[in-house]
C-alpha atoms as a PDB file:
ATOM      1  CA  UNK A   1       0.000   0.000   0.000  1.00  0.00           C
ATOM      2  CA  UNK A   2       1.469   3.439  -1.400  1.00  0.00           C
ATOM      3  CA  UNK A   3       2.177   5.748   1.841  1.00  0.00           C
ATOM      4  CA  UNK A   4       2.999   9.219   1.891  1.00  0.00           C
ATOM      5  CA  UNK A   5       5.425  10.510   4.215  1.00  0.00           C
ATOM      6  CA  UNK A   6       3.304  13.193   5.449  1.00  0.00           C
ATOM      7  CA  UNK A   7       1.417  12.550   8.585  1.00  0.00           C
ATOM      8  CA  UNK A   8       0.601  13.662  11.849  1.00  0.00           C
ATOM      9  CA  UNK A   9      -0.165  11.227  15.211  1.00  0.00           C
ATOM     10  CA  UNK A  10      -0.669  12.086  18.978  1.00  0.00           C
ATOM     11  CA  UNK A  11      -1.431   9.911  22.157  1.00  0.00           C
ATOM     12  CA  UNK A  12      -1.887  10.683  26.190  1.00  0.00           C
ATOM     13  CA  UNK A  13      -1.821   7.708  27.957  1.00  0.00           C
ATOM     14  CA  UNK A  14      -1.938   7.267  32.004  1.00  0.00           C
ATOM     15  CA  UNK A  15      -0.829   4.925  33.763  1.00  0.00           C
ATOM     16  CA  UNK A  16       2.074   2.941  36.291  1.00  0.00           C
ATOM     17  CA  UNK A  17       2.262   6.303  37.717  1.00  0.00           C
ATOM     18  CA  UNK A  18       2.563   8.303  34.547  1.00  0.00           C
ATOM     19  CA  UNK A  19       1.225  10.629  32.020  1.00  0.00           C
ATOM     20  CA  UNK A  20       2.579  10.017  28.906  1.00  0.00           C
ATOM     21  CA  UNK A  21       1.820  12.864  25.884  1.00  0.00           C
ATOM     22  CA  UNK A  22       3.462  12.743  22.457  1.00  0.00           C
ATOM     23  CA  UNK A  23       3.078  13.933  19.344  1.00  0.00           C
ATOM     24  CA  UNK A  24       4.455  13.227  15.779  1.00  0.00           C
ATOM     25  CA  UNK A  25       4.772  14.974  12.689  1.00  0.00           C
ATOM     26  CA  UNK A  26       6.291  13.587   9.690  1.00  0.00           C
ATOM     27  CA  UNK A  27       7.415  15.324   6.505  1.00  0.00           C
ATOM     28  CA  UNK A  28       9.690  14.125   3.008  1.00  0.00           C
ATOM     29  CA  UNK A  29      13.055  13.041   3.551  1.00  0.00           C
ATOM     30  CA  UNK A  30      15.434  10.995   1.800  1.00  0.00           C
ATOM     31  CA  UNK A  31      15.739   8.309   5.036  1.00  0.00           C
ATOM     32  CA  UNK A  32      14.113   8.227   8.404  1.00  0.00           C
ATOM     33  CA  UNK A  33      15.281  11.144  10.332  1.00  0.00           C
ATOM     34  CA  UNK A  34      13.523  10.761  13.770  1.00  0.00           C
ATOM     35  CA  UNK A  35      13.773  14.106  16.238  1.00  0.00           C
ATOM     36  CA  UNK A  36      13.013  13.497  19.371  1.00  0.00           C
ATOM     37  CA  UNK A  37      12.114  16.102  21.752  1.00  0.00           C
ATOM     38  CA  UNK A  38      12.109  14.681  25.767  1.00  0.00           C
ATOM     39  CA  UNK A  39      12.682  15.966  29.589  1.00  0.00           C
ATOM     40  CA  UNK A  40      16.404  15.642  29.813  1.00  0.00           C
ATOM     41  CA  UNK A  41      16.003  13.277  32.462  1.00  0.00           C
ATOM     42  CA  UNK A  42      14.648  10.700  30.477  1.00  0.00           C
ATOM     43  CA  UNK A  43      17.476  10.706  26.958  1.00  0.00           C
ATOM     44  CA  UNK A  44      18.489   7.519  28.059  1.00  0.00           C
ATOM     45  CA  UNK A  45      15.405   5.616  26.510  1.00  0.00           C
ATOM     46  CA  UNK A  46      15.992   7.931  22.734  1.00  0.00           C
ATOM     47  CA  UNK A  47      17.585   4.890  21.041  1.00  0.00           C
ATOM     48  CA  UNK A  48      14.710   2.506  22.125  1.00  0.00           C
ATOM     49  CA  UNK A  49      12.276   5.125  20.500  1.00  0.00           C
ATOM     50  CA  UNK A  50      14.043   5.660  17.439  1.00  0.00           C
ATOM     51  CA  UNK A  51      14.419   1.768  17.443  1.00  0.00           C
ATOM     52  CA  UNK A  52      10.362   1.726  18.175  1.00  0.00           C
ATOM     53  CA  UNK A  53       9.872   4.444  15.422  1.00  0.00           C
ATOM     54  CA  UNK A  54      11.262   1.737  12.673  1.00  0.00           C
ATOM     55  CA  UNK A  55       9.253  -0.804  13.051  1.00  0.00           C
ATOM     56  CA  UNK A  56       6.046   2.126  11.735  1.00  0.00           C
ATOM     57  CA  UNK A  57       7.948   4.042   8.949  1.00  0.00           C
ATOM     58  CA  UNK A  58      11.125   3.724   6.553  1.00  0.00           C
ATOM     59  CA  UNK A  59      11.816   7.354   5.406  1.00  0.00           C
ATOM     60  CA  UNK A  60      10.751  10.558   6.182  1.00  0.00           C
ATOM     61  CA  UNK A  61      11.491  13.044   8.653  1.00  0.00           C
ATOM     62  CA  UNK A  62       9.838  12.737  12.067  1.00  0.00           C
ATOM     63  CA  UNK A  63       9.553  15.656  14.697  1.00  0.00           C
ATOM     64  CA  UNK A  64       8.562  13.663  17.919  1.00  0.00           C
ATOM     65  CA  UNK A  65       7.420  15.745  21.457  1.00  0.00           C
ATOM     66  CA  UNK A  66       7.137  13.884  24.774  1.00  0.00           C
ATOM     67  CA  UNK A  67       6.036  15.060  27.643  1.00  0.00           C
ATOM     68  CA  UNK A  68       5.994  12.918  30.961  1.00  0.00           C
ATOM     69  CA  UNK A  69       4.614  13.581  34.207  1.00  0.00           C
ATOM     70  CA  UNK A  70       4.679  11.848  37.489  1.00  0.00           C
ATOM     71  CA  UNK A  71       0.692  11.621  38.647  1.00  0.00           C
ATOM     72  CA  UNK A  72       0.829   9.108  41.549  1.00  0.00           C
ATOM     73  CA  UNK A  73       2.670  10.702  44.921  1.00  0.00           C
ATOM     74  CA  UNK A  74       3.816   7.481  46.036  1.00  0.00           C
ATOM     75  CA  UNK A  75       6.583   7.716  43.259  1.00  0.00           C
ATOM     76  CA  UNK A  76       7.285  11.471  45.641  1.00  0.00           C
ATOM     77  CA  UNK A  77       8.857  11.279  48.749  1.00  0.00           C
ATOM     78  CA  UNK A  78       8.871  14.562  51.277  1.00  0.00           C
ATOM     79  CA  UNK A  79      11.920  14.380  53.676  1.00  0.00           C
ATOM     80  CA  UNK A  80      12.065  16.905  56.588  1.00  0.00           C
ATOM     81  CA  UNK A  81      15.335  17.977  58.523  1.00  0.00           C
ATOM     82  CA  UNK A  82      13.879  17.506  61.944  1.00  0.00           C
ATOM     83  CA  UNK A  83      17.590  18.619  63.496  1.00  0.00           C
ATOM     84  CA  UNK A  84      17.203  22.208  61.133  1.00  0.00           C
ATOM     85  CA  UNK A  85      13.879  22.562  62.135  1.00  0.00           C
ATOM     86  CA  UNK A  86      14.780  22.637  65.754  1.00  0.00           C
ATOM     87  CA  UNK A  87      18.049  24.683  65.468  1.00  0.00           C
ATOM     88  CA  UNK A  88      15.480  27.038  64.081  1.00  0.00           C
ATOM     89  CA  UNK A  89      13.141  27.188  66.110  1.00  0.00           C
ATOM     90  CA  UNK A  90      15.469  27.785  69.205  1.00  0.00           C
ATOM     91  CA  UNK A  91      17.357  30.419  67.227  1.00  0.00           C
ATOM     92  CA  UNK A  92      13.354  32.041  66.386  1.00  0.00           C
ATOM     93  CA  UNK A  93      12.299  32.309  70.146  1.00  0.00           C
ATOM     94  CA  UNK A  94      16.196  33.165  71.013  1.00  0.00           C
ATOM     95  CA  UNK A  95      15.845  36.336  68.821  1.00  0.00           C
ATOM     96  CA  UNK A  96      12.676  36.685  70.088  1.00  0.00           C
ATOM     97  CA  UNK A  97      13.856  37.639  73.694  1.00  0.00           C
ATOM     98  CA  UNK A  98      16.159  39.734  72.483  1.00  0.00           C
ATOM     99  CA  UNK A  99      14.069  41.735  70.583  1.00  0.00           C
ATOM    100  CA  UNK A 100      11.603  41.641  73.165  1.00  0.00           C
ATOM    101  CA  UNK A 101       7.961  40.589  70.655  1.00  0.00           C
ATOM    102  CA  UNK A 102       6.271  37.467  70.615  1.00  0.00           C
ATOM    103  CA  UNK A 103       8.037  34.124  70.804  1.00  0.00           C
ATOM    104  CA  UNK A 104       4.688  32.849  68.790  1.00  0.00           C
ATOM    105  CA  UNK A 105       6.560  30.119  66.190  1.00  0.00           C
ATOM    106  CA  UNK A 106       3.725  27.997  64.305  1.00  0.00           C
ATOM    107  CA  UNK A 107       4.711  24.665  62.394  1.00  0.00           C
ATOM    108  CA  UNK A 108       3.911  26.350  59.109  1.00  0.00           C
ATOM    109  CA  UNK A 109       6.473  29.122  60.304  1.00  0.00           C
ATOM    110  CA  UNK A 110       9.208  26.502  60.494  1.00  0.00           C
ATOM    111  CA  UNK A 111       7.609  24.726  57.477  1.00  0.00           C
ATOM    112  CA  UNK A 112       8.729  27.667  54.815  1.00  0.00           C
ATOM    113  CA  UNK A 113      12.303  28.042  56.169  1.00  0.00           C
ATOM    114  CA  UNK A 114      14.798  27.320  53.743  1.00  0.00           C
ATOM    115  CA  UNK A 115      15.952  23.123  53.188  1.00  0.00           C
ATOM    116  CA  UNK A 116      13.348  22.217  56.325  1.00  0.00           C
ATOM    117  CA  UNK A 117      11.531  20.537  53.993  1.00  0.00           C
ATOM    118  CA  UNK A 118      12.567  19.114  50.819  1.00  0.00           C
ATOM    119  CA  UNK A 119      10.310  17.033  48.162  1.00  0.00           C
ATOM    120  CA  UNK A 120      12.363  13.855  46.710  1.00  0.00           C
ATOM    121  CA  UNK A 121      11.347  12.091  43.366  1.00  0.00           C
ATOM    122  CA  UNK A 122      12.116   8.213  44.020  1.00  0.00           C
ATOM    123  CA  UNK A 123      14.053   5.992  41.874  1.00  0.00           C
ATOM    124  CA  UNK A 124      12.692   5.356  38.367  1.00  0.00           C
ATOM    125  CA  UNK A 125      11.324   2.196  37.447  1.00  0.00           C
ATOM    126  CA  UNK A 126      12.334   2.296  33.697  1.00  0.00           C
ATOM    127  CA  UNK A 127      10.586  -0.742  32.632  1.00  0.00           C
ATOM    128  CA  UNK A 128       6.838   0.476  34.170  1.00  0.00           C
ATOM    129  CA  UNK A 129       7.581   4.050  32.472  1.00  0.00           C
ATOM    130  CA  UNK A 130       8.856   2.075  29.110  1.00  0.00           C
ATOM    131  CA  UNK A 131       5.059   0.254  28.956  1.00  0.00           C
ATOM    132  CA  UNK A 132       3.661   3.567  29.481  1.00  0.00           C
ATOM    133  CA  UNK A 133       6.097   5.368  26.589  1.00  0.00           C
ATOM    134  CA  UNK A 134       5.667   2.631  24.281  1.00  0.00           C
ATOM    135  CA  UNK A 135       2.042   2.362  24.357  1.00  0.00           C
ATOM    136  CA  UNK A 136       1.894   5.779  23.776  1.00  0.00           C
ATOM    137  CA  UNK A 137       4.182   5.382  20.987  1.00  0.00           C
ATOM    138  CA  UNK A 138       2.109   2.924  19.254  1.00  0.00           C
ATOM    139  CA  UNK A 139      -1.082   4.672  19.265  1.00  0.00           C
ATOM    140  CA  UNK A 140       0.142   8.099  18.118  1.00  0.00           C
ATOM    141  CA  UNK A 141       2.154   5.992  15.222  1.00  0.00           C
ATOM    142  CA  UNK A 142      -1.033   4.023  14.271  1.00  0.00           C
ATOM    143  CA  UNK A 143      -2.667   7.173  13.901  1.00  0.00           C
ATOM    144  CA  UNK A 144       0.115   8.672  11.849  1.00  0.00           C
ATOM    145  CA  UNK A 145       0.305   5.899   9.588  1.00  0.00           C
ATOM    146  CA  UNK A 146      -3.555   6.213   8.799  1.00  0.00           C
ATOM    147  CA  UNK A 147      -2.728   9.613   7.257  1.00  0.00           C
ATOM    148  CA  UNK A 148      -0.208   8.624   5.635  1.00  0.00           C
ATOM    149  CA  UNK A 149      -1.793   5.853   3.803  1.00  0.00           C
ATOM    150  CA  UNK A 150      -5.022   7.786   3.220  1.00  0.00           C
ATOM    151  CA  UNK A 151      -2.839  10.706   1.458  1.00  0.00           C
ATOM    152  CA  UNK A 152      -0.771   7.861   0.110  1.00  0.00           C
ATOM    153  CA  UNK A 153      -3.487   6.571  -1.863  1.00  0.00           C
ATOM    154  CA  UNK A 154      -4.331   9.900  -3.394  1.00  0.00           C
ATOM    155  CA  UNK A 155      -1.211  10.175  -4.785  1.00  0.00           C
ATOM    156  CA  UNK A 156      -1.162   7.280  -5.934  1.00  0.00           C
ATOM    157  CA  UNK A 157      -4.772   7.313  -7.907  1.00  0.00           C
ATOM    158  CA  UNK A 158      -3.259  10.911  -9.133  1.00  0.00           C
ATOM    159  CA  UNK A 159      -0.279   9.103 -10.688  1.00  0.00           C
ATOM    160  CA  UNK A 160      -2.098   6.399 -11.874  1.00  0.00           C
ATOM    161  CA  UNK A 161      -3.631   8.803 -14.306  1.00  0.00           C
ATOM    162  CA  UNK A 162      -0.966  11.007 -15.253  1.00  0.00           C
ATOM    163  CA  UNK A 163       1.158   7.966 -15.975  1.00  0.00           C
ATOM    164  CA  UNK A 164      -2.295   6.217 -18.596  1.00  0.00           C
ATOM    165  CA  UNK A 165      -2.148   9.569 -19.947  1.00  0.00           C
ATOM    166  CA  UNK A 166       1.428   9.450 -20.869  1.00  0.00           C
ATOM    167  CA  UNK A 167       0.889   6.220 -22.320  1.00  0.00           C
ATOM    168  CA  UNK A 168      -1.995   7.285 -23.944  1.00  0.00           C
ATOM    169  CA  UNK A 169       0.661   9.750 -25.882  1.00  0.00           C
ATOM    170  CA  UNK A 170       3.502   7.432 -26.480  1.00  0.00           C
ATOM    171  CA  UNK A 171       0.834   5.366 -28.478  1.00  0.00           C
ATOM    172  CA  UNK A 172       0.288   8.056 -30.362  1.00  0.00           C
ATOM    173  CA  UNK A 173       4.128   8.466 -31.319  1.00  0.00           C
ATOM    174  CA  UNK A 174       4.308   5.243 -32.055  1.00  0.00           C
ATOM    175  CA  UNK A 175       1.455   5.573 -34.671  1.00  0.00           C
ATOM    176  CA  UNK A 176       2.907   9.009 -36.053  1.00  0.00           C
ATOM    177  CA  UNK A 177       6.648   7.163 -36.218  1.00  0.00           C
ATOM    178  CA  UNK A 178       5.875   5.174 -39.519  1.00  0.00           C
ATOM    179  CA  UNK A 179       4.348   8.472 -41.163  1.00  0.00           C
ATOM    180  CA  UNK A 180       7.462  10.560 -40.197  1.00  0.00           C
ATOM    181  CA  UNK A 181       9.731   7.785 -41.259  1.00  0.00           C
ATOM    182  CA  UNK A 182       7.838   7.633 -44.456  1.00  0.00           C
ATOM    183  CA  UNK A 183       8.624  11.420 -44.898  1.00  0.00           C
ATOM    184  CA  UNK A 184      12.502  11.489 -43.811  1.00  0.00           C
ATOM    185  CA  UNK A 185      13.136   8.686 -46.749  1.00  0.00           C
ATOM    186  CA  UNK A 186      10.942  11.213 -49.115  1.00  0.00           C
ATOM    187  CA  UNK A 187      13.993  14.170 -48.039  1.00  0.00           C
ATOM    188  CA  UNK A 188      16.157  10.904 -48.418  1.00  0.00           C
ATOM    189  CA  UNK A 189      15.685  10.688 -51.418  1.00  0.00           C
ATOM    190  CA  UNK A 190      15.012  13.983 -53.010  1.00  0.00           C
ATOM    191  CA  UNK A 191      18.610  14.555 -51.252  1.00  0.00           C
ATOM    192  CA  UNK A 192      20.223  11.556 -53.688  1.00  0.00           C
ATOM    193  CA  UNK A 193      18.165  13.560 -56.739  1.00  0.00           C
ATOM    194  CA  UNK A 194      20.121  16.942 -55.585  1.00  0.00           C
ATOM    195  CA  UNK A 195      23.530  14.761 -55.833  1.00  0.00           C
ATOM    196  CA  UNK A 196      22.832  12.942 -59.156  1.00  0.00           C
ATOM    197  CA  UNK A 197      21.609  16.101 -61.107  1.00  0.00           C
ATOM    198  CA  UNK A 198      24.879  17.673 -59.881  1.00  0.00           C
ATOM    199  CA  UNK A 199      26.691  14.458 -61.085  1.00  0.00           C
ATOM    200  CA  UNK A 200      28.302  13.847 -57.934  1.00  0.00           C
ATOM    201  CA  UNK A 201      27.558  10.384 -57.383  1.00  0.00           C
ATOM    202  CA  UNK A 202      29.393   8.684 -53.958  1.00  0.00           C
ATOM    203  CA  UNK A 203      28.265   5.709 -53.299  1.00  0.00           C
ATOM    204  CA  UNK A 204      29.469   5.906 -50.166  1.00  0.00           C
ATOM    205  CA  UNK A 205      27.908   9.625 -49.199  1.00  0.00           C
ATOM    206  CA  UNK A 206      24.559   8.103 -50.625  1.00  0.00           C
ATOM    207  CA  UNK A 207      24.809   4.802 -48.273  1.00  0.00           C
ATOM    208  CA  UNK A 208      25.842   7.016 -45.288  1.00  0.00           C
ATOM    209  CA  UNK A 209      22.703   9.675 -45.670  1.00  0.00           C
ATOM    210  CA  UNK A 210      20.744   6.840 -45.927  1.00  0.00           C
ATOM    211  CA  UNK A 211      21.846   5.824 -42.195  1.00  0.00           C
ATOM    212  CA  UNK A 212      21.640   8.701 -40.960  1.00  0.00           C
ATOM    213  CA  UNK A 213      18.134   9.548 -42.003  1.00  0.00           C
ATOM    214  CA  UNK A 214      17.251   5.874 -40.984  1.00  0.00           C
ATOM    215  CA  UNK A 215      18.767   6.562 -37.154  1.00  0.00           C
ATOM    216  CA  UNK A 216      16.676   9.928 -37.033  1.00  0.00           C
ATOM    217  CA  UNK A 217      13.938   8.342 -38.108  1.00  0.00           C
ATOM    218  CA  UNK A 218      13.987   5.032 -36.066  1.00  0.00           C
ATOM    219  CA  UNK A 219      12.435   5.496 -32.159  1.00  0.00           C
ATOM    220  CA  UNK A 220      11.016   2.224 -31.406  1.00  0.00           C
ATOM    221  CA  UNK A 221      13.617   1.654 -29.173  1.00  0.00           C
ATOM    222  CA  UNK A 222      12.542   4.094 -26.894  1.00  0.00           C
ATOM    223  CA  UNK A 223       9.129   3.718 -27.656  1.00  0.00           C
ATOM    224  CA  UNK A 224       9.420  -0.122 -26.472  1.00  0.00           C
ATOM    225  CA  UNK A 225      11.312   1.149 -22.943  1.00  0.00           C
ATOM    226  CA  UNK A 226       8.801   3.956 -22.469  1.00  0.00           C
ATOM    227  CA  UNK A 227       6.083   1.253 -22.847  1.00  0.00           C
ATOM    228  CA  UNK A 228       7.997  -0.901 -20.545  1.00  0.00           C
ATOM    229  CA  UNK A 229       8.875   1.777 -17.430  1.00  0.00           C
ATOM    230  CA  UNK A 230       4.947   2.803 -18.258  1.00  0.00           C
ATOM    231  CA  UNK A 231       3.878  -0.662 -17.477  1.00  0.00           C
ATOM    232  CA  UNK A 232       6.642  -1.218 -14.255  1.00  0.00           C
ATOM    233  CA  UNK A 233       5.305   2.298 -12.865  1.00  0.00           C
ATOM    234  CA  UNK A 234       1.892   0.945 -12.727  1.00  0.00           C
ATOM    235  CA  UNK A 235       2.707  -2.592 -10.850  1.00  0.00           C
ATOM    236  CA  UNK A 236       5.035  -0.343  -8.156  1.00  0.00           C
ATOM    237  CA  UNK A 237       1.690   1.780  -7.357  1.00  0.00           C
ATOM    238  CA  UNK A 238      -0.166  -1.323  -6.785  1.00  0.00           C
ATOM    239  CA  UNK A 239       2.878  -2.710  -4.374  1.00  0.00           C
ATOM    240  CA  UNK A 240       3.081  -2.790  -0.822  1.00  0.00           C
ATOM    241  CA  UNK A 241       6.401  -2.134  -0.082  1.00  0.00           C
ATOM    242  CA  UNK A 242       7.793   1.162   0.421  1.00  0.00           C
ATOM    243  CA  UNK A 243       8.436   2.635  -3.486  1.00  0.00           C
ATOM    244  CA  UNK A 244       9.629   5.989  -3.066  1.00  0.00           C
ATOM    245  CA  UNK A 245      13.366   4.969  -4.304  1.00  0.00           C
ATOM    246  CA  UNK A 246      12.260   2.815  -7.480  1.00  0.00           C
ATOM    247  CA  UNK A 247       9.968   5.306  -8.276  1.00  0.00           C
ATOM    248  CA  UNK A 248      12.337   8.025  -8.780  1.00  0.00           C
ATOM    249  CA  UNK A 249      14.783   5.990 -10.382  1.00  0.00           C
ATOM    250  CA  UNK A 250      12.072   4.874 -12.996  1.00  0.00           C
ATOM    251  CA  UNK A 251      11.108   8.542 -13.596  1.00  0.00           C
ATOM    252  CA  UNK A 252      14.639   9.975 -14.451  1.00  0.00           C
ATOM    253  CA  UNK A 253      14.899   6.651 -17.104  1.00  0.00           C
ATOM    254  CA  UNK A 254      11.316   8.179 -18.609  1.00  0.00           C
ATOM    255  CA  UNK A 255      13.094  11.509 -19.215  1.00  0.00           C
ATOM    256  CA  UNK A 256      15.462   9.717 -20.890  1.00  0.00           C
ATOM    257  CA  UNK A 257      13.926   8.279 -23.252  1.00  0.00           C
ATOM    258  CA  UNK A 258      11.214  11.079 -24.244  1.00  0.00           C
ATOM    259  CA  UNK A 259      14.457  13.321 -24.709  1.00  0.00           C
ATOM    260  CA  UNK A 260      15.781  11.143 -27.103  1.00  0.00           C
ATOM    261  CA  UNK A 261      12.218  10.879 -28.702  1.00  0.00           C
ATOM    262  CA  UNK A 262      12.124  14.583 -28.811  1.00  0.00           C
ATOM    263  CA  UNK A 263      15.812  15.108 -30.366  1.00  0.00           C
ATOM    264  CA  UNK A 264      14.691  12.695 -32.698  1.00  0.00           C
ATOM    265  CA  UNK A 265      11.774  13.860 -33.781  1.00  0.00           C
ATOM    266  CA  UNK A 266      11.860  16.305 -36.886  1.00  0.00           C
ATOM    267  CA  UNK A 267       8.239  16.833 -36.494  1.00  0.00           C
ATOM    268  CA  UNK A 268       6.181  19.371 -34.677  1.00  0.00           C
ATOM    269  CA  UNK A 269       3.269  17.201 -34.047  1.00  0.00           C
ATOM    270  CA  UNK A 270       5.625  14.849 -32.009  1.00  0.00           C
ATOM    271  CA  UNK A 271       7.459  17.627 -30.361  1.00  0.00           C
ATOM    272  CA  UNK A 272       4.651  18.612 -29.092  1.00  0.00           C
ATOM    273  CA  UNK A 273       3.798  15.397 -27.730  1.00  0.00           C
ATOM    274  CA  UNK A 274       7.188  14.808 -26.243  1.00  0.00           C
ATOM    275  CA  UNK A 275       6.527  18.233 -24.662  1.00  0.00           C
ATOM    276  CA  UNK A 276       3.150  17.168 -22.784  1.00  0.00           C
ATOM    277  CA  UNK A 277       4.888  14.138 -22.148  1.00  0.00           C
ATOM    278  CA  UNK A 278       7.487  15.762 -20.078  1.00  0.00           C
ATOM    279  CA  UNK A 279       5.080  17.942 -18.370  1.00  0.00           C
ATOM    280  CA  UNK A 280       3.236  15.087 -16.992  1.00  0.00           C
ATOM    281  CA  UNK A 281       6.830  13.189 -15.737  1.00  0.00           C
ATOM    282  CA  UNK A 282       7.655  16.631 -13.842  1.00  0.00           C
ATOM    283  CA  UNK A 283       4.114  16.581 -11.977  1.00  0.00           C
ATOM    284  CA  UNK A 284       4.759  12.600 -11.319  1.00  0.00           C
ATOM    285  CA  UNK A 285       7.880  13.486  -9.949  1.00  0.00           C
ATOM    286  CA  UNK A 286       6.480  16.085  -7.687  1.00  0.00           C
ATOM    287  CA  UNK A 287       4.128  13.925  -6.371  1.00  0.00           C
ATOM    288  CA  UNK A 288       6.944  11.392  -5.603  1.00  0.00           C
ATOM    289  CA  UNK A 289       8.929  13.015  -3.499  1.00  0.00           C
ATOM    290  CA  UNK A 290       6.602  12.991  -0.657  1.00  0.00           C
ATOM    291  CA  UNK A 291       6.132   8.794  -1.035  1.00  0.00           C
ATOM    292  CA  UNK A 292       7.481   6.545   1.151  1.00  0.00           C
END
């Protein structure tokens, strides 16, 4: 199934402790190209979500955002200096006296003094938070991938046509061919007239126009290969495997051969044919650069 490598996915899932949010947005590239955007404390798992990210997509560029949050308190931990809060509290009602106003000291007092009370986060459990990741990994990819096969298969249907069309034309050229063959041996041989009225007769120079008008005339060579790449261009949109590469590769070979058609061509009516032809391999090609 064609995909396109635009797409767009996002999850929240809670749970072990954790709120997991992520987003992904995918765009053209030449390979996968994964960004990953997490809290610092938790790099360590990027290679396990790049390796995760493979097993969804082969090319394209991903920008990925994860946010995690702690949501269950028994993963916090609140540790209080009991010796500090004393030492305060002595110091508090000793400055009291001295100053002579009340020695009233209330817990909360003591409470917002500086390092009484400190809040702890306790050891990770990296293989709870990985579930939690990972799931959210999966659904924001499975949602991703839906876009990118439904915009897949629109390109695909638009190349589809664009590539009947262009067959449609190189049918054409191969109908014309004969005619325009027909009319380069008519120059041919008003061309040998011109030499034998001027009583110059080579047989060599006549055997050597006649191959050269015969190779200008002659394109069913590329006729036969534009047929072919026609006909492999339409079994790669109907593959499932990933087609971006081949699909180039088979375009640039298409070029090829209608620029040959079109140098060879000492005809306006094909020229112009070779022109729309080339017009609908540059739109093809747009379209393919954003297929996986």
């Amino acid at each position: 199934m064609i995909k396109s490598m635009t797409g767009f996915g996002h999850s929240q899932v809670s749970k072990e402790g954790y709120k997991v949010s992520l987003e992904i947005k995918s765009v053209n590239h030449r390979f996968l190209d994964p960004h990953i955007r997490i809290p610092r404390r938790y790099t360590l798992l990027e290679d396990r979500i790049r390796e995760e990210l493979k097993k969804f997509v082969n090319r394209g560029r991903l920008e990925v955002n994860i946010n995690i949050e702690k949501i269950d308190e028994s993963l916090r931990d609140i540790k209080l200096d009991k010796d500090l809060a004393i030492a305060y509290y002595y110091y508090l009602k000793e400055l009291a006296e001295k100053l002579n106003i009340s020695q009233e000291i209330r817990v909360i007092d003591i409470f917002r003094l500086p390092e009484v009370f400190s809040l702890e986060e306790k050891e990770e459990n990296w293989e709870n938070l990985w579930a939690v990741l990972n799931e959210a990994i999966t659904v924001a990819m499975e949602g991703l991938l839906l876009m990118r096969i439904n915009e897949g298969q629109n390109l695909a249907h638009d190349i589809m046509k664009r590539n009947q069309f262009i067959l449609s034309l190189v049918e054409k050229l191969e109908s014309r061919s004969p005619i325009i063959a027909e009319e380069n041996m008519e120059r041919l041989r008003k061309r040998i007239s011109e030499l034998v009225s001027q009583q110059i007769i080579d047989e060599n120079r006549i055997l050597q126009e006649a191959a050269i008008f015969a190779d200008k005339s002659s394109i069913t060579e590329e006729i036969v290969r534009l047929k072919s790449h026609t006909g492999y261009l339409s079994d790669l949109l109907k593959s499932d495997d990933p087609i971006g590469r081949k699909a180039d590769f088979l375009v640039q070979e298409m070029f090829r051969e209608i620029n040959t058609i079109a140098s060879k061509a000492n005809d306006l009516e094909m020229s112009q044919m070779a022109v729309e032809v080339k017009a609908e391999l540059e739109k093809i090609r747009e379209q393919m650069q954003n297929i996986e």
